[in-house]
C-alpha atoms as a PDB file:
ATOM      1  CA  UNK A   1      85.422 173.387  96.887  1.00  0.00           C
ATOM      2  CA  UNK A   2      83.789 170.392  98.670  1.00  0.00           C
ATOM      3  CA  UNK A   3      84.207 167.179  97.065  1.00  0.00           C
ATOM      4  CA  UNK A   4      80.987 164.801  96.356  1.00  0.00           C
ATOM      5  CA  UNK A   5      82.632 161.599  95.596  1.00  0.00           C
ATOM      6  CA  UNK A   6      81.767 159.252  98.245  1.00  0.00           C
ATOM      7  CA  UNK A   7      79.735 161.763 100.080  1.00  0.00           C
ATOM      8  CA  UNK A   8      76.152 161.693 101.291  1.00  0.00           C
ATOM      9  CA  UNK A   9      73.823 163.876  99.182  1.00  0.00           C
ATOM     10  CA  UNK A  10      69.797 164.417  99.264  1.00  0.00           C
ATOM     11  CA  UNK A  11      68.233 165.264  95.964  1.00  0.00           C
ATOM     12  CA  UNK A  12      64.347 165.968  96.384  1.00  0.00           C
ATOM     13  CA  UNK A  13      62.158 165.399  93.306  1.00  0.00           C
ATOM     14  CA  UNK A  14      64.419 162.903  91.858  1.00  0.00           C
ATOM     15  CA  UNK A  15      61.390 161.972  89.667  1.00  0.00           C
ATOM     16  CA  UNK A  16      61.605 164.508  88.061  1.00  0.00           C
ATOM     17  CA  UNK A  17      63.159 165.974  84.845  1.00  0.00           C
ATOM     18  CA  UNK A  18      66.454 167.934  86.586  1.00  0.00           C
ATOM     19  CA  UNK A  19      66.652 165.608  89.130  1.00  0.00           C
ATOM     20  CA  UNK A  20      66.383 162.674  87.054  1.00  0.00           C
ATOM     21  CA  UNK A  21      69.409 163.657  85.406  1.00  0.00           C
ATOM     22  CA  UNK A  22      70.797 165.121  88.289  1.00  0.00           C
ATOM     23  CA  UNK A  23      71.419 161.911  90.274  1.00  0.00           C
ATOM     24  CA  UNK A  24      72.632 159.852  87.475  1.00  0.00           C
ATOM     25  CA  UNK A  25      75.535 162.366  87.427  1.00  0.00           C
ATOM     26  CA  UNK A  26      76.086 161.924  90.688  1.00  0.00           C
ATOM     27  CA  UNK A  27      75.862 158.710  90.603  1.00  0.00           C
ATOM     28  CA  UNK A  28      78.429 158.669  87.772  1.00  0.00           C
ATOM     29  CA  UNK A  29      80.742 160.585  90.480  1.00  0.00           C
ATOM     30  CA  UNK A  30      80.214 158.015  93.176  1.00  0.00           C
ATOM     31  CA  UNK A  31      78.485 159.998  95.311  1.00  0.00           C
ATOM     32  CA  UNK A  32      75.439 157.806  97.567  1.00  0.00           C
ATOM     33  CA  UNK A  33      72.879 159.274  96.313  1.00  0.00           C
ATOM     34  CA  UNK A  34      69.516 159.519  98.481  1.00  0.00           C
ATOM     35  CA  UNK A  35      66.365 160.696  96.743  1.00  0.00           C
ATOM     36  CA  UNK A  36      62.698 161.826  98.042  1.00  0.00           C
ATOM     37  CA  UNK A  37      60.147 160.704  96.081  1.00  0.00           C
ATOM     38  CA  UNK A  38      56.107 161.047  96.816  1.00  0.00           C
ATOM     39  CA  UNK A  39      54.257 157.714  96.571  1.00  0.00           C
ATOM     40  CA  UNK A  40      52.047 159.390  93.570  1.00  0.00           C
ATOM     41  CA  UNK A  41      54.925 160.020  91.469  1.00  0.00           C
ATOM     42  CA  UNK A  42      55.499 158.712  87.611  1.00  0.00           C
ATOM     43  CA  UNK A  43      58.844 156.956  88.158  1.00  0.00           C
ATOM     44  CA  UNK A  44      59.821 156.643  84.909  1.00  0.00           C
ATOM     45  CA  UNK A  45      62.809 158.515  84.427  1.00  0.00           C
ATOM     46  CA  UNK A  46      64.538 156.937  87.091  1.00  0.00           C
ATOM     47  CA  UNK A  47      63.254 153.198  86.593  1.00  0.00           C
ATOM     48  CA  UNK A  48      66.631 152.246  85.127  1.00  0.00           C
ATOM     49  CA  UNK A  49      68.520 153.495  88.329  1.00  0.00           C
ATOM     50  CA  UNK A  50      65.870 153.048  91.348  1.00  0.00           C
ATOM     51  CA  UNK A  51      67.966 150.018  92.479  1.00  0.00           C
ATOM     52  CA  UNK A  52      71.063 152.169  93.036  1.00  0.00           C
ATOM     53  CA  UNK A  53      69.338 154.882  94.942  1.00  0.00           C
ATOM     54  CA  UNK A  54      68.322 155.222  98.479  1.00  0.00           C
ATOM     55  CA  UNK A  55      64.689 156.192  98.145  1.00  0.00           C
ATOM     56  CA  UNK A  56      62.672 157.433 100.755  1.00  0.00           C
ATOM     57  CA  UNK A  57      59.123 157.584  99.812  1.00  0.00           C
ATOM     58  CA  UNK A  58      57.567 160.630 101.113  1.00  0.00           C
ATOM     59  CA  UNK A  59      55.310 164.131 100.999  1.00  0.00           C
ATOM     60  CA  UNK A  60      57.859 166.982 101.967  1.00  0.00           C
ATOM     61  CA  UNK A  61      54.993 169.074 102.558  1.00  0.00           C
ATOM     62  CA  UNK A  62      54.763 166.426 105.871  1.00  0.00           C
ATOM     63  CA  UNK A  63      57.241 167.816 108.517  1.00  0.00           C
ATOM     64  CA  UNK A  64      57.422 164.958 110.683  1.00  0.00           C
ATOM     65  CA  UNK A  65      58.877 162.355 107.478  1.00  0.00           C
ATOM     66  CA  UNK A  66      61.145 165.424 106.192  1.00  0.00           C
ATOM     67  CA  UNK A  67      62.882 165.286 109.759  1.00  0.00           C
ATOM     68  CA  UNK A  68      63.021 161.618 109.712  1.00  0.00           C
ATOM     69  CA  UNK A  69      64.701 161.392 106.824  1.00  0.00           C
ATOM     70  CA  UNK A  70      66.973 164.223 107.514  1.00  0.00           C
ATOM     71  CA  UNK A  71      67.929 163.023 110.468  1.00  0.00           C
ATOM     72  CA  UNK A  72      68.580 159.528 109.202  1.00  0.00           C
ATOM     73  CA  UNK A  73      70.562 160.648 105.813  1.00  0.00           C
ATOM     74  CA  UNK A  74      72.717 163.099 106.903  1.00  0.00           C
ATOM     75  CA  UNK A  75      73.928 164.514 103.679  1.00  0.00           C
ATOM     76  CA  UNK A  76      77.003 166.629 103.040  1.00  0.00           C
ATOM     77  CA  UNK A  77      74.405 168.043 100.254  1.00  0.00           C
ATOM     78  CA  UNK A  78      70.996 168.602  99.163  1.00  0.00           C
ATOM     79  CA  UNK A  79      69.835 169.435  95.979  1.00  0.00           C
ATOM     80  CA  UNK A  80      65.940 170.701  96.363  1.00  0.00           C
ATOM     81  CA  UNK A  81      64.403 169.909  92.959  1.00  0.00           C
ATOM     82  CA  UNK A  82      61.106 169.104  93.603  1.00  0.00           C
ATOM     83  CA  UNK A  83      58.072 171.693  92.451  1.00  0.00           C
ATOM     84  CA  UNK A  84      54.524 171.600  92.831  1.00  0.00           C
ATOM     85  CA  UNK A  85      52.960 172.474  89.295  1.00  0.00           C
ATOM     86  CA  UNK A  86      49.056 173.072  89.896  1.00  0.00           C
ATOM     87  CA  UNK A  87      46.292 175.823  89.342  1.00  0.00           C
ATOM     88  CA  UNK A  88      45.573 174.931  92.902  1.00  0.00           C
ATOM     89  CA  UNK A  89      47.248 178.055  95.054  1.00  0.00           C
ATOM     90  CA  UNK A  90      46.546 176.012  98.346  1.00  0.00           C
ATOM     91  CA  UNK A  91      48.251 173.053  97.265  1.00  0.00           C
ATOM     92  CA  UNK A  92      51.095 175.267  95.423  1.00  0.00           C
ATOM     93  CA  UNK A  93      51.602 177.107  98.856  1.00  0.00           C
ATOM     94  CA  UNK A  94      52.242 173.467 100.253  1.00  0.00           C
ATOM     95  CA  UNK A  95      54.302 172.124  97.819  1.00  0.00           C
ATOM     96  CA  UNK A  96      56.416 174.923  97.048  1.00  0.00           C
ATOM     97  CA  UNK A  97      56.422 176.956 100.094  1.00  0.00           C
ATOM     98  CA  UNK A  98      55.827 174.430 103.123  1.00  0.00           C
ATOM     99  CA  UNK A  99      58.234 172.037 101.533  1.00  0.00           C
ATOM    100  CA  UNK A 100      60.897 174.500 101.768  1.00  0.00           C
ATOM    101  CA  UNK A 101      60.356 175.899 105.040  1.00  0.00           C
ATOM    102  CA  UNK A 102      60.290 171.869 106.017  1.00  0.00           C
ATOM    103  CA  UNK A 103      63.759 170.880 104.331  1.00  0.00           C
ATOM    104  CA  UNK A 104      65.256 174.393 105.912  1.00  0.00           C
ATOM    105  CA  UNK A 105      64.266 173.652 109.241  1.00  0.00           C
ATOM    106  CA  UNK A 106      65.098 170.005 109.235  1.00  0.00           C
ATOM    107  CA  UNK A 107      68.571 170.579 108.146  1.00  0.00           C
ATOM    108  CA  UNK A 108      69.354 173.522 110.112  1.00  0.00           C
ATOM    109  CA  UNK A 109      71.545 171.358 112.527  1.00  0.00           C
ATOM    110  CA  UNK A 110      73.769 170.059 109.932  1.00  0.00           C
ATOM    111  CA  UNK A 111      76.843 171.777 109.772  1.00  0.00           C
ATOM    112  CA  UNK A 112      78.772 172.277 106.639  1.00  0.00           C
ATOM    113  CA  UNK A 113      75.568 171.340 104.709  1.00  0.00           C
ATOM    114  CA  UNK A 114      75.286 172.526 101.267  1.00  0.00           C
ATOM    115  CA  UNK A 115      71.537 173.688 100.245  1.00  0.00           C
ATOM    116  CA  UNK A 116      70.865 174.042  96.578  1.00  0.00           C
ATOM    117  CA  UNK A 117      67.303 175.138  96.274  1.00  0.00           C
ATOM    118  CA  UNK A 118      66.281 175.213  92.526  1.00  0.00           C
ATOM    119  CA  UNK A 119      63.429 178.790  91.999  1.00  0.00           C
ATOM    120  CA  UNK A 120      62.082 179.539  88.910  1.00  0.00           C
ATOM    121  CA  UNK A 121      62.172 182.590  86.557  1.00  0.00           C
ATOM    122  CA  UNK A 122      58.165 182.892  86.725  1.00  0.00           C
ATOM    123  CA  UNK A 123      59.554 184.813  90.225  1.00  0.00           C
ATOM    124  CA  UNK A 124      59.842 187.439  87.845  1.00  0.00           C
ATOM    125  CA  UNK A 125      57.821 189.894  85.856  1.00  0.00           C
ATOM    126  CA  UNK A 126      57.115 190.593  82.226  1.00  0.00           C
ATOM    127  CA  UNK A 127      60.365 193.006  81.128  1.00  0.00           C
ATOM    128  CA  UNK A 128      62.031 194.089  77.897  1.00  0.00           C
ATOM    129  CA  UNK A 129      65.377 193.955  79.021  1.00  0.00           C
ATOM    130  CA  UNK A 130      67.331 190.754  80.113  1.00  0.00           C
ATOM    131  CA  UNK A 131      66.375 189.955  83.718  1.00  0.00           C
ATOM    132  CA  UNK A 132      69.216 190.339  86.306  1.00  0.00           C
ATOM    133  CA  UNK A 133      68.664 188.917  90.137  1.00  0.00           C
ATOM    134  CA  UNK A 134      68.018 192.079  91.326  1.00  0.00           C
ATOM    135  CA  UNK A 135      65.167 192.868  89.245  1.00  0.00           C
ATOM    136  CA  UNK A 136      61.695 193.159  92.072  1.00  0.00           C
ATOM    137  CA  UNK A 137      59.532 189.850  92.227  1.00  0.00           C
ATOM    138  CA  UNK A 138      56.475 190.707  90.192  1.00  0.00           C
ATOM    139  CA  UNK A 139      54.706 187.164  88.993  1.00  0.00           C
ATOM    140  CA  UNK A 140      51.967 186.890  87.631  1.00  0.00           C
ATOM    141  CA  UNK A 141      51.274 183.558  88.215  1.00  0.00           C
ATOM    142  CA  UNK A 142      50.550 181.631  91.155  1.00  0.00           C
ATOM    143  CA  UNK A 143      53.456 179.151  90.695  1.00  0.00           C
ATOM    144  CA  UNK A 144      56.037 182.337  90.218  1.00  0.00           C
ATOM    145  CA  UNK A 145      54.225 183.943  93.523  1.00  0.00           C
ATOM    146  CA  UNK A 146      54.831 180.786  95.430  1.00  0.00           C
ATOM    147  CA  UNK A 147      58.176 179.941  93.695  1.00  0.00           C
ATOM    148  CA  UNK A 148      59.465 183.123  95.461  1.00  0.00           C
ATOM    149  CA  UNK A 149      57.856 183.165  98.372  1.00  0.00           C
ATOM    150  CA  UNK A 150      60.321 180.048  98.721  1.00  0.00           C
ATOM    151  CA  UNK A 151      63.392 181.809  97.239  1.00  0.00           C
ATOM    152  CA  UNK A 152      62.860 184.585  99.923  1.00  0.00           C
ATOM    153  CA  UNK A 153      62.405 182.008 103.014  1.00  0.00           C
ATOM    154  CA  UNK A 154      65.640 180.098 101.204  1.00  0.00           C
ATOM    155  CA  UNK A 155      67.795 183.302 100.833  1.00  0.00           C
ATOM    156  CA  UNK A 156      67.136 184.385 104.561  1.00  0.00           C
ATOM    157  CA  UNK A 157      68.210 181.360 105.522  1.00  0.00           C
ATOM    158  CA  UNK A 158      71.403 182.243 104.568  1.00  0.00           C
ATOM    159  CA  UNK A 159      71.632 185.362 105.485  1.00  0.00           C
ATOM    160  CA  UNK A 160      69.935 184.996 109.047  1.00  0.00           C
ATOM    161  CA  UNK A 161      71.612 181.833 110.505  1.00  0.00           C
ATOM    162  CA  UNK A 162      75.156 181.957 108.492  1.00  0.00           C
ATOM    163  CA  UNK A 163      74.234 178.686 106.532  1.00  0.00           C
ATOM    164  CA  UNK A 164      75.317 177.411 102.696  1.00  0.00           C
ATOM    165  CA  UNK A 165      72.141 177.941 100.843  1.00  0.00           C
ATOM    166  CA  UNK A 166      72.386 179.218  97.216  1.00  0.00           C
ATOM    167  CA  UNK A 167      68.894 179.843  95.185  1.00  0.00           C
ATOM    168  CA  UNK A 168      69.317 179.359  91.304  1.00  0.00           C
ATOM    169  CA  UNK A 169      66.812 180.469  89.237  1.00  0.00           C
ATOM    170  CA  UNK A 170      66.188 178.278  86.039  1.00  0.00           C
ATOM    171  CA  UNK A 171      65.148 179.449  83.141  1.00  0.00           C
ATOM    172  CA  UNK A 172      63.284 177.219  80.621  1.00  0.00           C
ATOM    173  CA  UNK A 173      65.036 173.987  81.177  1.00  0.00           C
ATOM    174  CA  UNK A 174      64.997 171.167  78.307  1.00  0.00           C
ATOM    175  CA  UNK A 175      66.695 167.783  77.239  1.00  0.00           C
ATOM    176  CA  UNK A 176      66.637 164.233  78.089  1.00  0.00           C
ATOM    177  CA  UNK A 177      63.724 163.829  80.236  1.00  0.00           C
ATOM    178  CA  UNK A 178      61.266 166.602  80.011  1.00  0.00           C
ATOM    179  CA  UNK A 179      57.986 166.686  80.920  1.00  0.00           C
ATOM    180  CA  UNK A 180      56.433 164.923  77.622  1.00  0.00           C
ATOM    181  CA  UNK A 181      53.632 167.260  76.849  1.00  0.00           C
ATOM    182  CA  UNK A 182      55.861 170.676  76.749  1.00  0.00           C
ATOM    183  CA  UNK A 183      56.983 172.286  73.221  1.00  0.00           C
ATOM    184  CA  UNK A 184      60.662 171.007  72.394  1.00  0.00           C
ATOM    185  CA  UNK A 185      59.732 166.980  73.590  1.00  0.00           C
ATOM    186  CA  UNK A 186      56.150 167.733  71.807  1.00  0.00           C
ATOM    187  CA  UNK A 187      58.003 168.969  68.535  1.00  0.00           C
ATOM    188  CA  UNK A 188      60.574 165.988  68.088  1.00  0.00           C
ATOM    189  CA  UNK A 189      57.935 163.070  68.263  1.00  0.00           C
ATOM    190  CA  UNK A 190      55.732 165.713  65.768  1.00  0.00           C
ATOM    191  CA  UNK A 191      59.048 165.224  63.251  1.00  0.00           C
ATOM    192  CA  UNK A 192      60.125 161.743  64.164  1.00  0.00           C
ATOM    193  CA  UNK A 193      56.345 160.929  64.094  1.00  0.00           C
ATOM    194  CA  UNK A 194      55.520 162.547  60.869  1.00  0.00           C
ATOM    195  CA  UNK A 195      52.815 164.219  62.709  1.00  0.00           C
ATOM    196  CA  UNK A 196      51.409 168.452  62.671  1.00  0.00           C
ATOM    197  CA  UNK A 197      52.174 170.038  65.426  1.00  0.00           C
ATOM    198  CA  UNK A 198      49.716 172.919  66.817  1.00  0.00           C
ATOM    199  CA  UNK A 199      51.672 176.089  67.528  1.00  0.00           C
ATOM    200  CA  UNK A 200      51.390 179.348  69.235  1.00  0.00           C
ATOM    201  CA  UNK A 201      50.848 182.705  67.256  1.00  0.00           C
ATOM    202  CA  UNK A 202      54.450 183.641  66.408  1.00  0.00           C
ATOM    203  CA  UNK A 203      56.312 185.654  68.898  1.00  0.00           C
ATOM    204  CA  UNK A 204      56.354 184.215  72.084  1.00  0.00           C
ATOM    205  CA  UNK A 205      60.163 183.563  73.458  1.00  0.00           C
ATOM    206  CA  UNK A 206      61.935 181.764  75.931  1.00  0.00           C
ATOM    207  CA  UNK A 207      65.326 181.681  77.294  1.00  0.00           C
ATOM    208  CA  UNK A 208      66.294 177.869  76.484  1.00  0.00           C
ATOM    209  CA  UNK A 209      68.895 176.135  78.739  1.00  0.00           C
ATOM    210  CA  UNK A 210      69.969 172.362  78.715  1.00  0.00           C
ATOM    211  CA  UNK A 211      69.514 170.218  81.198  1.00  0.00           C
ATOM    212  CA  UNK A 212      73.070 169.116  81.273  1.00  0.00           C
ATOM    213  CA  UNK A 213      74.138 172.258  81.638  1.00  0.00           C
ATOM    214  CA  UNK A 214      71.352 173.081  84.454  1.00  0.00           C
ATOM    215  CA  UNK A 215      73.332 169.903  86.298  1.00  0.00           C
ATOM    216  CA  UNK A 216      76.251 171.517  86.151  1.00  0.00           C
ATOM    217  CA  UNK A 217      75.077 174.904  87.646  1.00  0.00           C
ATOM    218  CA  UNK A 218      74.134 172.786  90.626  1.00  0.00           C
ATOM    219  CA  UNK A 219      76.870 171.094  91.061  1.00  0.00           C
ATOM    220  CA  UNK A 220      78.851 174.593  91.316  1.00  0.00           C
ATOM    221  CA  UNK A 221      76.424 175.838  93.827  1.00  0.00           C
ATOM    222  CA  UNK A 222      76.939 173.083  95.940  1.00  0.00           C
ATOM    223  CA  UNK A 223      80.765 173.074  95.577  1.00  0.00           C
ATOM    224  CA  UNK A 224      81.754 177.290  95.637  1.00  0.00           C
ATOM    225  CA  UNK A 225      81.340 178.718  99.023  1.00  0.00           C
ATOM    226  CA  UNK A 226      81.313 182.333  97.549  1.00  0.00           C
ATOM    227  CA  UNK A 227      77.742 181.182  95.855  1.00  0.00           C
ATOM    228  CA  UNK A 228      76.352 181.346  99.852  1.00  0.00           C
ATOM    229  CA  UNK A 229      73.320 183.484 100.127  1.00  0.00           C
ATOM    230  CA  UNK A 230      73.144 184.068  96.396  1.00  0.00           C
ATOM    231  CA  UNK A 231      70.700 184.076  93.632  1.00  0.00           C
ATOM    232  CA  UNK A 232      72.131 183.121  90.168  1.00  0.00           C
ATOM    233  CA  UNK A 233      69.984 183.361  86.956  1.00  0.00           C
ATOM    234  CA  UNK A 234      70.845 180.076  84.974  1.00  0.00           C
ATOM    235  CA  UNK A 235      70.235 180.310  81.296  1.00  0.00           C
ATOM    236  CA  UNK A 236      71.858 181.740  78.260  1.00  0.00           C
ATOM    237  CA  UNK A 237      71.221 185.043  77.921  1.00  0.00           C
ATOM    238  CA  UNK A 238      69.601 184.270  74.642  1.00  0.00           C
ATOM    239  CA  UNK A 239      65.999 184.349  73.663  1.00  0.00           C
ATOM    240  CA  UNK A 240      63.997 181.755  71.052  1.00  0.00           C
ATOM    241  CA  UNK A 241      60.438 181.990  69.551  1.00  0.00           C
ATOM    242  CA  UNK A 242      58.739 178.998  69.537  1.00  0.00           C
ATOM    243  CA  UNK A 243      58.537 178.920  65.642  1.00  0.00           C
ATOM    244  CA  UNK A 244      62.406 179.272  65.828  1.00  0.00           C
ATOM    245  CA  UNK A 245      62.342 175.866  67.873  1.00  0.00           C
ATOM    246  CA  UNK A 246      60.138 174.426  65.522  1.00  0.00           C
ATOM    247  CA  UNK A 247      62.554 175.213  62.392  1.00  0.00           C
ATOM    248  CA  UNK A 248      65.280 173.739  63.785  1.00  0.00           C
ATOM    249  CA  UNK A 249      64.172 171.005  64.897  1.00  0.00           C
ATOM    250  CA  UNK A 250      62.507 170.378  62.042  1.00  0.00           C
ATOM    251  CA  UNK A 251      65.971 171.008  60.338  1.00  0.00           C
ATOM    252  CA  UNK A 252      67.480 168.652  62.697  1.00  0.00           C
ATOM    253  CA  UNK A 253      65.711 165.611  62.545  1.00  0.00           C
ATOM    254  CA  UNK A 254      65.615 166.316  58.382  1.00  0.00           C
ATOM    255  CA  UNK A 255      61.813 166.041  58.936  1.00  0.00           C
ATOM    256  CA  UNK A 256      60.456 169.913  58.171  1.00  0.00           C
ATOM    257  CA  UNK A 257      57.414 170.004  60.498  1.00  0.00           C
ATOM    258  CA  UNK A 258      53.689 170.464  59.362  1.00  0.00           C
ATOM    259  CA  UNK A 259      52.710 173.342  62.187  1.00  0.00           C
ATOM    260  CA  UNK A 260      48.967 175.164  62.531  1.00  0.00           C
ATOM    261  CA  UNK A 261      50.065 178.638  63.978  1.00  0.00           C
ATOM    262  CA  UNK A 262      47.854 180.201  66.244  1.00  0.00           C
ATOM    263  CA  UNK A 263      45.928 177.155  67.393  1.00  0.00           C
ATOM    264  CA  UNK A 264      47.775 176.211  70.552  1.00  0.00           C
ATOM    265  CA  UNK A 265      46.626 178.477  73.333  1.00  0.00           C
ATOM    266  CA  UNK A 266      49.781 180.857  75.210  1.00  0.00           C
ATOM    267  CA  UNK A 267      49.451 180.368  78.827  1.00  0.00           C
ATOM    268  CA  UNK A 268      49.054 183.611  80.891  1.00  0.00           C
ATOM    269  CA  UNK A 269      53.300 183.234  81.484  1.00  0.00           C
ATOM    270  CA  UNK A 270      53.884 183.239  77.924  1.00  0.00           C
ATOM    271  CA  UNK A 271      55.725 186.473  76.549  1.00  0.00           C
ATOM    272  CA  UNK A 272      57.471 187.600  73.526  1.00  0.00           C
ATOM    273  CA  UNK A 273      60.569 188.816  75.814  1.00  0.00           C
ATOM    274  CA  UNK A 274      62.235 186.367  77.790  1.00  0.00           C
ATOM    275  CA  UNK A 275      66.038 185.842  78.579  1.00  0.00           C
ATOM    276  CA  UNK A 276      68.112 186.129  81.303  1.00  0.00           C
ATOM    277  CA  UNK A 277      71.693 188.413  82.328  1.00  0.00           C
ATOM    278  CA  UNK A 278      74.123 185.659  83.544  1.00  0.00           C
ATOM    279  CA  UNK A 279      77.068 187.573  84.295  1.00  0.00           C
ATOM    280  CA  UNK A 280      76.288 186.627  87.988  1.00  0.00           C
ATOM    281  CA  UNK A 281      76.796 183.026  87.174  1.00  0.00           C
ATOM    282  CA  UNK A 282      79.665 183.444  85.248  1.00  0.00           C
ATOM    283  CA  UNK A 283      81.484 185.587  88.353  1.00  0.00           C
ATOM    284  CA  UNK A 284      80.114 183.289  90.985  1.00  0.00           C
ATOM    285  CA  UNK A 285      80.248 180.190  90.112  1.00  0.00           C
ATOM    286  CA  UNK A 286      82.524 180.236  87.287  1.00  0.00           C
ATOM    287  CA  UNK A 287      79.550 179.059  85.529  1.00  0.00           C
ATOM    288  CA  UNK A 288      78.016 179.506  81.606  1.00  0.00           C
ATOM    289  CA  UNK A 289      76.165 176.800  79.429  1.00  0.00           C
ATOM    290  CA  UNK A 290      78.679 174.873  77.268  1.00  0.00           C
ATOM    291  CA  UNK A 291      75.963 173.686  75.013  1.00  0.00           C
ATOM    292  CA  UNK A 292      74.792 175.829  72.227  1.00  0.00           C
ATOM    293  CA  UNK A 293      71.011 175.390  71.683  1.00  0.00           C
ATOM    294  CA  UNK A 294      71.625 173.378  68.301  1.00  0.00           C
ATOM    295  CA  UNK A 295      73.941 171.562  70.468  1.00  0.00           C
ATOM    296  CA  UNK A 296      71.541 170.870  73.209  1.00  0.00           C
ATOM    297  CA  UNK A 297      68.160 170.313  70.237  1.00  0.00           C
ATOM    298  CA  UNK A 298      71.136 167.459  69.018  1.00  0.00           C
ATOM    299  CA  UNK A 299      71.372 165.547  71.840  1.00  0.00           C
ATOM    300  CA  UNK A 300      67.857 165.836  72.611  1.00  0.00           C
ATOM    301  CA  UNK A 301      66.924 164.041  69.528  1.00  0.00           C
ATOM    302  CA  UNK A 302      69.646 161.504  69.383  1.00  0.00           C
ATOM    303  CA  UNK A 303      68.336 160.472  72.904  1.00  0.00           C
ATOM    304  CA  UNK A 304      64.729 160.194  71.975  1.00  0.00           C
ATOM    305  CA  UNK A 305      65.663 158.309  69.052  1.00  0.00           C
ATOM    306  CA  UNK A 306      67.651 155.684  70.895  1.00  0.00           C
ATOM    307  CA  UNK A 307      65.779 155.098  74.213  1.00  0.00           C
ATOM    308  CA  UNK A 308      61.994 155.992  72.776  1.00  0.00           C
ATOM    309  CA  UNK A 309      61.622 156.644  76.166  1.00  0.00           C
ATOM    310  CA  UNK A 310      58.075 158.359  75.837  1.00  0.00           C
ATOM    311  CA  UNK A 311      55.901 157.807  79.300  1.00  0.00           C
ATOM    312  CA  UNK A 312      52.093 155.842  79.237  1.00  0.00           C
ATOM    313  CA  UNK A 313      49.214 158.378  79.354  1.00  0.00           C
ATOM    314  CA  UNK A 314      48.782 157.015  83.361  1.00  0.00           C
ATOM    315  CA  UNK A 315      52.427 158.196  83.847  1.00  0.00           C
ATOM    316  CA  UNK A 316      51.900 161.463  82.143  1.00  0.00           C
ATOM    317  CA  UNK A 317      48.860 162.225  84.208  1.00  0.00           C
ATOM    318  CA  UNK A 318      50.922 161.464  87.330  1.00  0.00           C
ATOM    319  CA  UNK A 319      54.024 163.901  86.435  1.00  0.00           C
ATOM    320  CA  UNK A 320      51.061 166.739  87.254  1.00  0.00           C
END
């Protein structure tokens, strides 16, 4: 187990919603905590802590200012959160991809290092039964095509030049900081708001996980050498339609929500099976979400309620 108190770590995407939440737990283990963020970024879930990070503004998809940085932190760990989210393939292929291949090369010098590199369960394919790592790569968008183009370049990593890389795959990740304009952070200011909410047709399921828990998972990754060269499915195993999400949140707040089915278009990712097998996790990293999802919809609301923190339409626009 290595120990992150005091230690040098790297988080990329800090701005964003796992590593947002993310660094303030390491910051809550005293770890110095440096961060990447890209000059573009909404900053807004980190605003409150930005004076107790080391922030180095830059592009990872820029080689030169990955090495720099590299070079000058150090870190015992690195936690690669950030994600390109775009229609654009090019610029996905940059983001996702090129960023990766840039953080793997610049640390390959560092020994000891511990790379966490954060993929995406859009690497799979539409299946009935619960997805297990081994399952082939068959996404159908161009975010899951790039997503594990990266996972692939992360894993042989490992595998090729002996290093501590470990690839989790999250599932649909929510809580305290998500992206404003998705379905859980859209359905609590609906209730709070007193507002209807435009829904899917019913049907279409995810595999919910909390972002507390997600935090966790990472921390494990970093800290269990037996994780090395691994990927681990983090979720719960269990499956939720979106009208399922609405009830309870609904039920939750005590404000039942007003809900037009059918006029929110599915994207081409949505599906009515969805959930993960995280036996892996459990054996490797001694690893399974403590929150239930009532658990996790609970503290979701109780933080929205007291910090309102809701982002300006600029900052929304810049989250991509």
């Amino acid at each position: 187990m290595l120990d992150l108190e005091g230690r040098r770590v790297l988080v990329t995407g800090a701005a964003g919603c796992v590593g947002a939440n993310l660094v303030r737990r390491l910051l809550e283990m005293r770890s110095e905590v440096h961060v990447t963020i890209r000059r573009t970024s909404a900053t807004w879930r980190v605003a409150d802590v930005l004076s107790r990070l080391h922030v180095h503004w830059a592009d990872l998809t820029d080689p030169d200012a990955v090495e720099s940085i590299v070079t000058d932190v150090q870190p015992a760990a690195l936690f690669h959160c950030a994600v390109a989210r775009t229609t654009d393939l090019a610029t996905l292929t940059n983001g996702n991809l090129a960023a990766t291949a840039n953080l793997l090369k610049a640390t390959a010098a560092i020994d000891n290092l511990r790379f966490v590199h954060l993929g995406s369960s859009l690497e799979y394919g539409p299946s009935e039964h619960a997805k297990r790592e081994d399952d082939p790569l068959q996404p159908i968008a161009a975010f899951g095509l790039t997503k594990a183009a990266a996972t692939l370049l992360a894993q042989r990593s490992a595998h090729g030049g002996g290093r501590h890389v470990v690839i989790l795959r999250l599932f649909h990740v929510y809580g305290p900081y998500e992206a404003p304009y998705r379905l859980i952070p859209t359905a609590i200011d609906a209730a709070l708001c007193d507002r209807e909410l435009a829904l899917t047709q019913t049907g279409f399921r995810r595999d919910y996980v909390y972002v507390g828990d997600v935090v966790d998972a990472c921390l494990r990754a970093a800290t269990v050498s037996r994780a090395t060269g691994e990927i681990v499915n983090i979720a719960t195993g269990t499956e939720t339609s979106n009208e399922e999400i609405v009830d309870l949140i609904g039920r939750t707040t005590g404000r039942p929500l007003r809900v037009r089915v059918g006029e929110y278009q599915p994207r081409e990712t949505d599906t009515h099976r969805w959930r993960a097998d995280i036996a892996k996790a459990k054996s490797l990293l001694d690893w399974e979400p403590e929150h239930t999802l009532l658990d996790g919809l609970r503290e979701t609301i109780a933080w929205t309620r007291r910090t309102n923190k809701m982002p300006s339409v600029a900052e929304v626009a810049a989250d991509g």
